[in-house]
Protein backbone atom coordinates (compact mmCIF):
# COMPACT_ATOMS: atom_id res chain seq x y z
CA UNK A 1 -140.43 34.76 -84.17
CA UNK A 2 -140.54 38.32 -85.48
CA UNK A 3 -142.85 38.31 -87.93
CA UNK A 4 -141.10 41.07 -89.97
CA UNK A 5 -138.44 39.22 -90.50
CA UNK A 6 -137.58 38.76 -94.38
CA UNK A 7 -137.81 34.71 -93.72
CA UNK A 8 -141.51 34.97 -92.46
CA UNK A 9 -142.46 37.05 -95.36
CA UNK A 10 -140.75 34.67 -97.52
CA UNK A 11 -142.55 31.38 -96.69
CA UNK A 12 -146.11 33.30 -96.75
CA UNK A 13 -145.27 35.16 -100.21
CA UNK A 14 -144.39 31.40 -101.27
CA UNK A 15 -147.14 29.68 -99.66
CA UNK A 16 -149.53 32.16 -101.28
CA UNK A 17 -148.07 31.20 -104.68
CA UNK A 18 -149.34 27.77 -104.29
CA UNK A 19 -152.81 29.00 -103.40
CA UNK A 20 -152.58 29.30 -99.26
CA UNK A 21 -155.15 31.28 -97.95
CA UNK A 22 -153.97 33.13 -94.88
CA UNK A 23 -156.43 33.35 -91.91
CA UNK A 24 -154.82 35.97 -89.29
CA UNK A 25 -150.89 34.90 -88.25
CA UNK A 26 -151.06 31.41 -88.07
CA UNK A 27 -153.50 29.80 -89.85
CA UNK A 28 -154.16 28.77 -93.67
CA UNK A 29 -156.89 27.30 -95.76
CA UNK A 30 -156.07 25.43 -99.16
CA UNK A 31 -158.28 23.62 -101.62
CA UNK A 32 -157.93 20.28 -101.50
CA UNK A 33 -157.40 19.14 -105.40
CA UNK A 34 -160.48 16.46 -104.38
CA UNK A 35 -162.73 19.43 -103.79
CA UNK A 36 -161.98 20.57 -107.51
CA UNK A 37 -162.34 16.84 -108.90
CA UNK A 38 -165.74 16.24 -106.79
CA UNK A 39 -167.90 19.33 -108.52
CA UNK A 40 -165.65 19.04 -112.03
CA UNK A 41 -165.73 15.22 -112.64
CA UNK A 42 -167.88 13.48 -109.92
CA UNK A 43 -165.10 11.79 -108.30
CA UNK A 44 -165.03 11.89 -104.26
CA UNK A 45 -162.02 11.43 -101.58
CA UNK A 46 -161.50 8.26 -99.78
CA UNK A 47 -162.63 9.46 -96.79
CA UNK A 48 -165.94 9.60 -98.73
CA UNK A 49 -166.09 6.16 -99.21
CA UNK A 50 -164.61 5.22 -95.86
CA UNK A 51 -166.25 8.29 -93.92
CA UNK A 52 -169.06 9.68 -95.77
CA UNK A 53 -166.89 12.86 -96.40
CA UNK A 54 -168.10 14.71 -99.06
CA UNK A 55 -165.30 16.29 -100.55
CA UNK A 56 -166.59 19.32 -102.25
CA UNK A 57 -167.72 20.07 -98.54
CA UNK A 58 -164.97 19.42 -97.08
CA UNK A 59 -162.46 22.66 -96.06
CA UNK A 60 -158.85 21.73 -95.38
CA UNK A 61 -156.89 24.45 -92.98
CA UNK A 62 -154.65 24.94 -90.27
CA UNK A 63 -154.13 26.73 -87.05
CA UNK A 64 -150.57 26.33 -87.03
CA UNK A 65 -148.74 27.00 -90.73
CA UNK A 66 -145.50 27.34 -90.54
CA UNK A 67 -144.85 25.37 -86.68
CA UNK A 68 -143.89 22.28 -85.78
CA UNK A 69 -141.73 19.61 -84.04
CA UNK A 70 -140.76 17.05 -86.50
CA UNK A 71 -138.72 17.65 -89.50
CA UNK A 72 -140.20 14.62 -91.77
CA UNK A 73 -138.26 13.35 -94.99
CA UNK A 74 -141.82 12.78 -96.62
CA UNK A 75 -143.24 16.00 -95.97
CA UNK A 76 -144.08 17.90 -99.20
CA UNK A 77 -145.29 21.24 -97.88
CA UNK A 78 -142.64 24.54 -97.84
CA UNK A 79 -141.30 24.80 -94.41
CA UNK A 80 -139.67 27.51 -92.50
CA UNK A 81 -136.21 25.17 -92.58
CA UNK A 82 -136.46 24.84 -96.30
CA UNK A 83 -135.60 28.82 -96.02
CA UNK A 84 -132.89 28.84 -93.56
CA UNK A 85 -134.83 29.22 -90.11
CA UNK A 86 -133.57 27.06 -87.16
CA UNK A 87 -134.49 27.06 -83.22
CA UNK A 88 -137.52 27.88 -81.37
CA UNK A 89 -138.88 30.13 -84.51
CA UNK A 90 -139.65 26.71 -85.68
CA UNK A 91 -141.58 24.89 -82.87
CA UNK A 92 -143.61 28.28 -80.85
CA UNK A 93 -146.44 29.82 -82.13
CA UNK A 94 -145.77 34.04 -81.92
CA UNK A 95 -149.25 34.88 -80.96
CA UNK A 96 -152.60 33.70 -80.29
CA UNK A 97 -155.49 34.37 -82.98
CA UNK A 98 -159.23 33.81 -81.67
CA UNK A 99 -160.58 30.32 -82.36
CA UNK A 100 -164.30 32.01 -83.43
CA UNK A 101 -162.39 34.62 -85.79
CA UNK A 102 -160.47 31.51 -86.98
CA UNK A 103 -163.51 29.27 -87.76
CA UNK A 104 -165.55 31.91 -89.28
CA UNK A 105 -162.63 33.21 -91.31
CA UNK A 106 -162.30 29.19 -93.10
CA UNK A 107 -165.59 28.97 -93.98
CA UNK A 108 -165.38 32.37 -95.89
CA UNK A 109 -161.88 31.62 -97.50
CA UNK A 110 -163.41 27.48 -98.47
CA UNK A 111 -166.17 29.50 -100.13
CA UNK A 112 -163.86 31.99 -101.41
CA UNK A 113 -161.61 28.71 -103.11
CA UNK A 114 -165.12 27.32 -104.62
CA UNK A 115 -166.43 30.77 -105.42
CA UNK A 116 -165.45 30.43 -109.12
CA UNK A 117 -167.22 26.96 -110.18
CA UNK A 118 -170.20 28.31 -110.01
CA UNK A 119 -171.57 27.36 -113.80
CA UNK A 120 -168.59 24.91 -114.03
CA UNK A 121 -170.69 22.38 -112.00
CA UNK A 122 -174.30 21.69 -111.38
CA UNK A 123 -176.43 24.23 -108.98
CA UNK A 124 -176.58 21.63 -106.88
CA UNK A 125 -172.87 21.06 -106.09
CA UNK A 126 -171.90 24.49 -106.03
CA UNK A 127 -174.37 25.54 -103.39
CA UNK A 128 -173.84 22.06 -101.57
CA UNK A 129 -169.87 23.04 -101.67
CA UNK A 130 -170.61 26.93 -100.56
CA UNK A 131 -172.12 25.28 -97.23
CA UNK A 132 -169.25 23.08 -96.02
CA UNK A 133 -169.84 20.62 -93.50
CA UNK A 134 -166.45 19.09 -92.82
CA UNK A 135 -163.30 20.46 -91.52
CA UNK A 136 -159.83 18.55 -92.02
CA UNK A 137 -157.55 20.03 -89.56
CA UNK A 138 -154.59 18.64 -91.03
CA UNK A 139 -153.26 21.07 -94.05
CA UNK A 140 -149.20 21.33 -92.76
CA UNK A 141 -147.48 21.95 -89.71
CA UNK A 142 -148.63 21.16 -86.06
CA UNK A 143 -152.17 21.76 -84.99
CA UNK A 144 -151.44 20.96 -81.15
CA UNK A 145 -149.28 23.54 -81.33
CA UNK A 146 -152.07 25.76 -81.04
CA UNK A 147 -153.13 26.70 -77.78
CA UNK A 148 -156.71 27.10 -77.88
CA UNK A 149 -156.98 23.76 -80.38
CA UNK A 150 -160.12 23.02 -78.26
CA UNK A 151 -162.03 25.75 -78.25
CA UNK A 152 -161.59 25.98 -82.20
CA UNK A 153 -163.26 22.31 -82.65
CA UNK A 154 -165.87 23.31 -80.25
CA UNK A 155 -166.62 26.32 -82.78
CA UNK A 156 -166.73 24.16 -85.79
CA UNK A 157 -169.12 22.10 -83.77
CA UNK A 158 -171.24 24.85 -83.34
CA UNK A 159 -171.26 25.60 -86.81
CA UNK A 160 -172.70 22.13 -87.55
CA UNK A 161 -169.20 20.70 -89.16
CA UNK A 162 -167.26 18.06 -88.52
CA UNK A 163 -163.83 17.93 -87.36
CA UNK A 164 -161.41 15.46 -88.89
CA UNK A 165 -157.99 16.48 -86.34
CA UNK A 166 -154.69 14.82 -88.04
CA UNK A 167 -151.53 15.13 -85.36
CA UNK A 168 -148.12 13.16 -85.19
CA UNK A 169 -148.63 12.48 -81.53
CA UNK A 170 -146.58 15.12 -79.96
CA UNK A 171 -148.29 16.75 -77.42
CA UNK A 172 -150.58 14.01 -75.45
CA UNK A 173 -151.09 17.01 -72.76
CA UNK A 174 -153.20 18.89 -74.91
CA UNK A 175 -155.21 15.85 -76.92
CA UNK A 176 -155.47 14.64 -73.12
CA UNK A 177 -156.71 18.23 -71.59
CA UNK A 178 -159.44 18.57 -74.94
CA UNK A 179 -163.02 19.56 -73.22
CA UNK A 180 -164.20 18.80 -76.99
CA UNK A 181 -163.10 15.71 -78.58
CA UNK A 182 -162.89 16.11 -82.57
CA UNK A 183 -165.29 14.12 -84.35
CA UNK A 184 -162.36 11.40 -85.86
CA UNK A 185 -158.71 11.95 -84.42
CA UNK A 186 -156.25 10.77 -86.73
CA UNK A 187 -152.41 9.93 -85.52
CA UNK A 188 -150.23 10.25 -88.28
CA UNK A 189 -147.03 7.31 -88.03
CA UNK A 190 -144.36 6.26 -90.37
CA UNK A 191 -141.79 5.57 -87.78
CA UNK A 192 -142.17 2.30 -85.58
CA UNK A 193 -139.76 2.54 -82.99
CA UNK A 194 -136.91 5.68 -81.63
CA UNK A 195 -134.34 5.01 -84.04
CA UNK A 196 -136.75 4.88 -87.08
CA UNK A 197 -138.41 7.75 -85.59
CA UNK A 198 -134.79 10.29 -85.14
CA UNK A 199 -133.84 8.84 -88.63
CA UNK A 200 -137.20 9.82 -90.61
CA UNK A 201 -139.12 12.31 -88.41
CA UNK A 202 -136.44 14.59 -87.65
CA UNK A 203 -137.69 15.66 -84.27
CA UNK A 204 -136.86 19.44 -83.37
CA UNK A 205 -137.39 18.69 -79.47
CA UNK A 206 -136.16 16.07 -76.82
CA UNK A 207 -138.60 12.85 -76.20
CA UNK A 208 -140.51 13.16 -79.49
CA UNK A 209 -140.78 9.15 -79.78
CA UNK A 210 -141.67 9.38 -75.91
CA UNK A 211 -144.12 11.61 -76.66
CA UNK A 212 -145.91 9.83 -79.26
CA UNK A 213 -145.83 6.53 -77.83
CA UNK A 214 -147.43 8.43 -74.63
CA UNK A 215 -150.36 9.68 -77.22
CA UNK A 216 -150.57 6.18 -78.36
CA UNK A 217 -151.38 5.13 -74.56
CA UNK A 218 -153.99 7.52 -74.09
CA UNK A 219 -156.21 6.67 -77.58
CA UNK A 220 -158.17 4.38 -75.86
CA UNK A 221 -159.57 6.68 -73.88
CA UNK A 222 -161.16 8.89 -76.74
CA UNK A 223 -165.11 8.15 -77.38
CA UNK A 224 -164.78 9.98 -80.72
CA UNK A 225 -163.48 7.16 -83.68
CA UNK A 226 -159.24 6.97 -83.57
CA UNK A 227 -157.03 6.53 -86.51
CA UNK A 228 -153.57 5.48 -87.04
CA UNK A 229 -152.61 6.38 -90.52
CA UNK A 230 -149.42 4.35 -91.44
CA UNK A 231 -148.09 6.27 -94.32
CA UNK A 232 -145.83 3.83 -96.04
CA UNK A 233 -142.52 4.66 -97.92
CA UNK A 234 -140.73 2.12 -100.08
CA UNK A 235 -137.55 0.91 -98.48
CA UNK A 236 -138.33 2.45 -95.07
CA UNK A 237 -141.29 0.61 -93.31
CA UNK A 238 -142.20 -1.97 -95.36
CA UNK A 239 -140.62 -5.00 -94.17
CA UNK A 240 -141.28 -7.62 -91.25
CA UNK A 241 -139.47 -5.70 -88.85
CA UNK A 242 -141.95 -2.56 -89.23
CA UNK A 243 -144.79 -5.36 -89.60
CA UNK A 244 -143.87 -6.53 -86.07
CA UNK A 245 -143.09 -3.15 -84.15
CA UNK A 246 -146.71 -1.41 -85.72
CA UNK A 247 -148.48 -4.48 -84.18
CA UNK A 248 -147.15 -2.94 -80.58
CA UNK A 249 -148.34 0.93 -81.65
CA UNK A 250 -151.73 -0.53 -82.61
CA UNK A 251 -152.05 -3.14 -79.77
CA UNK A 252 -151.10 -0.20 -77.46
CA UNK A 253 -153.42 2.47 -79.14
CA UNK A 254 -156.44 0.61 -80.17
CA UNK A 255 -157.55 2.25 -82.88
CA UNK A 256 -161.17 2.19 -84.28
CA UNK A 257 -159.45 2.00 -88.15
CA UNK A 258 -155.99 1.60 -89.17
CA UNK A 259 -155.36 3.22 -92.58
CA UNK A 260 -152.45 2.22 -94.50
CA UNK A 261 -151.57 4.99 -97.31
CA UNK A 262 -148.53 4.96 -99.78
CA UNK A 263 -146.01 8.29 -99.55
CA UNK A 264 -146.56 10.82 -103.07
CA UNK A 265 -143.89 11.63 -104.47
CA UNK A 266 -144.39 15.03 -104.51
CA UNK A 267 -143.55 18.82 -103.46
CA UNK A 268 -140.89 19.53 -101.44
CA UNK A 269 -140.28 15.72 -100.65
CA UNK A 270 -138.75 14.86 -104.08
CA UNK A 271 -135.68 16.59 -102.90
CA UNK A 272 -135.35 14.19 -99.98
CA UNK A 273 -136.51 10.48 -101.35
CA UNK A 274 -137.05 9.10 -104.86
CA UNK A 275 -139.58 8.09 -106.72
CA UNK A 276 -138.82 4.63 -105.69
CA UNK A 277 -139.44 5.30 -102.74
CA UNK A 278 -143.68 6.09 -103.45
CA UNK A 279 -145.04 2.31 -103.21
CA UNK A 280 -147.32 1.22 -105.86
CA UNK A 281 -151.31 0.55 -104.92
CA UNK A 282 -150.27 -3.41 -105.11
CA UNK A 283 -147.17 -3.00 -102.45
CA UNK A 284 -149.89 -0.97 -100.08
CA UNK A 285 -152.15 -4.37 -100.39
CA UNK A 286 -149.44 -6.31 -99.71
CA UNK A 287 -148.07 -4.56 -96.73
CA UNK A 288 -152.15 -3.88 -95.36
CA UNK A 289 -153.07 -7.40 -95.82
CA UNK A 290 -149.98 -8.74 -93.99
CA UNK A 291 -150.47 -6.21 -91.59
CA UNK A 292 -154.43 -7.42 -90.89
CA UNK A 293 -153.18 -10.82 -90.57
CA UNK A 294 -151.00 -10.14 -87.54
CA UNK A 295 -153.08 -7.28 -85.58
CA UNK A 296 -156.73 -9.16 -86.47
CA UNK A 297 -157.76 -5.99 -88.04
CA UNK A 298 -160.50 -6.98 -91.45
CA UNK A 299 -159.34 -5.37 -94.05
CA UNK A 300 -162.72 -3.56 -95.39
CA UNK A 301 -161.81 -1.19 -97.94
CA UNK A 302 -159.45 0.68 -100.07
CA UNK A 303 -159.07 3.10 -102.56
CA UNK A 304 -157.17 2.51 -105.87
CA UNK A 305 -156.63 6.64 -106.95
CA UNK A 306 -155.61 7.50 -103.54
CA UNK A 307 -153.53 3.90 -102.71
CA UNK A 308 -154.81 3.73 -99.37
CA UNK A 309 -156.29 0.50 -97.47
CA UNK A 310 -158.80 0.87 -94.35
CA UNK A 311 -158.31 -1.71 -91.70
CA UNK A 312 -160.74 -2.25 -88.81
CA UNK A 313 -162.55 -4.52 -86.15
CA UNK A 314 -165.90 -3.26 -87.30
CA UNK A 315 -168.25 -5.39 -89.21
CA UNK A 316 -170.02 -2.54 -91.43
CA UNK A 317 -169.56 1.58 -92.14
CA UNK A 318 -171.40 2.56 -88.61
CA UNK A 319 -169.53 5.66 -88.58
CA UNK A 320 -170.57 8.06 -90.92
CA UNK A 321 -169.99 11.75 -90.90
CA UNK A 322 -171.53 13.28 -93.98
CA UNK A 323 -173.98 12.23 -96.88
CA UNK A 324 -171.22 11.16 -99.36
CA UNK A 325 -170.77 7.87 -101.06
CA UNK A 326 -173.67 6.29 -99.23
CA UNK A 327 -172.82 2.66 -100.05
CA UNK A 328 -169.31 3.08 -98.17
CA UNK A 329 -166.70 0.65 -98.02
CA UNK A 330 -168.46 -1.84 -100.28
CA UNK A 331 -168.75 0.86 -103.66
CA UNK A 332 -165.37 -0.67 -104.79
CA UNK A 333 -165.30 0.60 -107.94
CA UNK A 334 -166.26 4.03 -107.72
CA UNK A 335 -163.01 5.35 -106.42
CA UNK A 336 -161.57 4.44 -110.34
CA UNK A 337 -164.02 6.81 -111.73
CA UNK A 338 -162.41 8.99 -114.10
CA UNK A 339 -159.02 7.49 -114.03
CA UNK A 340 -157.24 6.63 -117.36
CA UNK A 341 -156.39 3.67 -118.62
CA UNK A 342 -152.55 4.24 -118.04
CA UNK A 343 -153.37 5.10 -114.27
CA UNK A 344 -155.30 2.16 -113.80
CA UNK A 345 -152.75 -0.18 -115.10
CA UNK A 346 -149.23 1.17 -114.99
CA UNK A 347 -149.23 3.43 -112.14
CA UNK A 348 -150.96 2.31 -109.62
CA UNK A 349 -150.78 -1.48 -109.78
């Protein structure tokens, strides 16, 4: 890609609009809208109460912006496509920033984002949030893209932070070739077999479903915790067809967890599917507990304000990764903190 050309400019003059952060060529941090909720309102991320994420901690970024190899119908972040741009522009990063200018460079632009609630929150909070000790490497596009993906954990490591990696799969060689594992790697799924997969995903590159199911193979061999995060759409994946063909992904992957978590209706997405296509929290329940039943996955959590369900062999919360929400999967009720009585009732049941 040129990076001149009037298309470039375009999706980083737009992406800036809606409060990207631009780290070098490539990269991006973003406040996550939990961050502003945890020091405004006391109310925390799931991954707080499955994870012990603390969410005003946590910095949400990128190495890879505007790349990557799927074309999803859910996705709700501005893409290069939206804007006209086709071909390898879409699935090549242009050039290589340094993984230690990278990681230094989120840590200023998270305390940049959290730079203004200082007053607006207790002393506490803000200088808890100004020292963040989780990274979610999982903003928009493709991090694999990135070719020096490992070295970039490895200095987030150093700087005493965790690394949360979210990927759709597509490039086992370089989860495989990691000399740093990240400290939870997440594979992101809606699709559960090739044709699902070309009709949802979009794939911008031969073998995509090949690909993933190859990533799948290879996610036993990971000591750090493994994730598949089933994102469920209404009228896609929700049936006993998907039920059965997930059972093979997770039987083949092995997953430590298995989160099941409804499609928003949101951003760029609403111009692809409808609203009815965003499940309510009860049709996630439905779907996770039929899912448990068939895989032998518990079902040991879930959070009502983010419609998500955490499925897992585990007996108790042994993996923790922060000092958040220190009664884990059994504090229930605190993930309905705040919400009104409209969102308790109408929306999300």
């Amino acid at each position: 890609m040129q990076l001149t050309t009037d298309v470039y400019t375009e999706c980083v003059e737009k992406l800036k609009e809606q409060k990207y952060h631009f780290i070098g060529v490539h990269s991006a941090v973003k406040k996550c809208l939990w961050v502003h909720n945890a020091l405004i309102y006391g109310r925390f991320c799931y991954k707080c109460k499955f994870y012990g994420i603390e969410s005003h901690r946590c910095i949400q970024m990128s190495p890879s912006v505007l790349w990557c190899w799927n074309s999803c119908l859910h996705c709700w972040r501005m893409r290069p496509q939206d804007l006209g741009l086709s071909g390898d522009d879409l699935t090549n990063l242009p050039y290589v920033d340094d993984p230690e200018f990278i990681a230094e460079s989120a840590i200023l632009e998270h305390r940049r984002t959290v730079s203004g609630y200082k007053g607006r929150t207790s002393e506490k909070m803000f200088k808890e949030a100004m020292n963040p000790k989780h990274v979610a490497i999982s903003l928009t596009g493709e991090p694999t893209l990135y070719p020096r993906l490992s070295e970039l954990i490895s200095e987030f490591h150093r700087r005493g932070l965790s690394t949360f990696l979210v990927t759709r799969g597509v490039r086992p060689d370089v989860l495989a070739s990691l000399e740093e594992e990240p400290s939870q790697l997440y594979i992101s799924l809606e699709a559960y077999d090739k044709q699902s997969y070309m009709y949802f995903n979009r794939p911008l590159i031969p073998n995509s479903w090949e690909l993933t199911l190859k990533t799948l193979e290879i996610l036993p061999s990971f000591t750090s915790p493994t994730v598949i995060r089933i994102t469920l759409v209404s009228g896609f994946n929700t049936d006993s067809v998907a039920i059965r063909n997930f059972k093979k992904l997770i039987d083949l992957s092995q997953p430590t967890y298995v989160e099941v978590k409804a499609y928003m209706h949101v951003g760029r997405s609403i111009g692809r599917l409808g609203r009815h296509n965003m499940p309510t929290f009860k049709e996630v329940m439905n779907f996770a507990e039929r899912l448990s039943n068939v895989v032998g996955y518990n079902l040991a959590s879930y959070s009502l304000a983010s419609r998500v369900t955490l499925l897992t062999k585990l007996e108790k919360p042994t993996v923790r990764f922060g000092d958040g929400c220190p009664k884990g999967w059994d504090d229930v009720d605190g993930c309905e903190e705040g919400l009104s009585e409209y969102e308790r009732v109408s929306d999300f049941i």
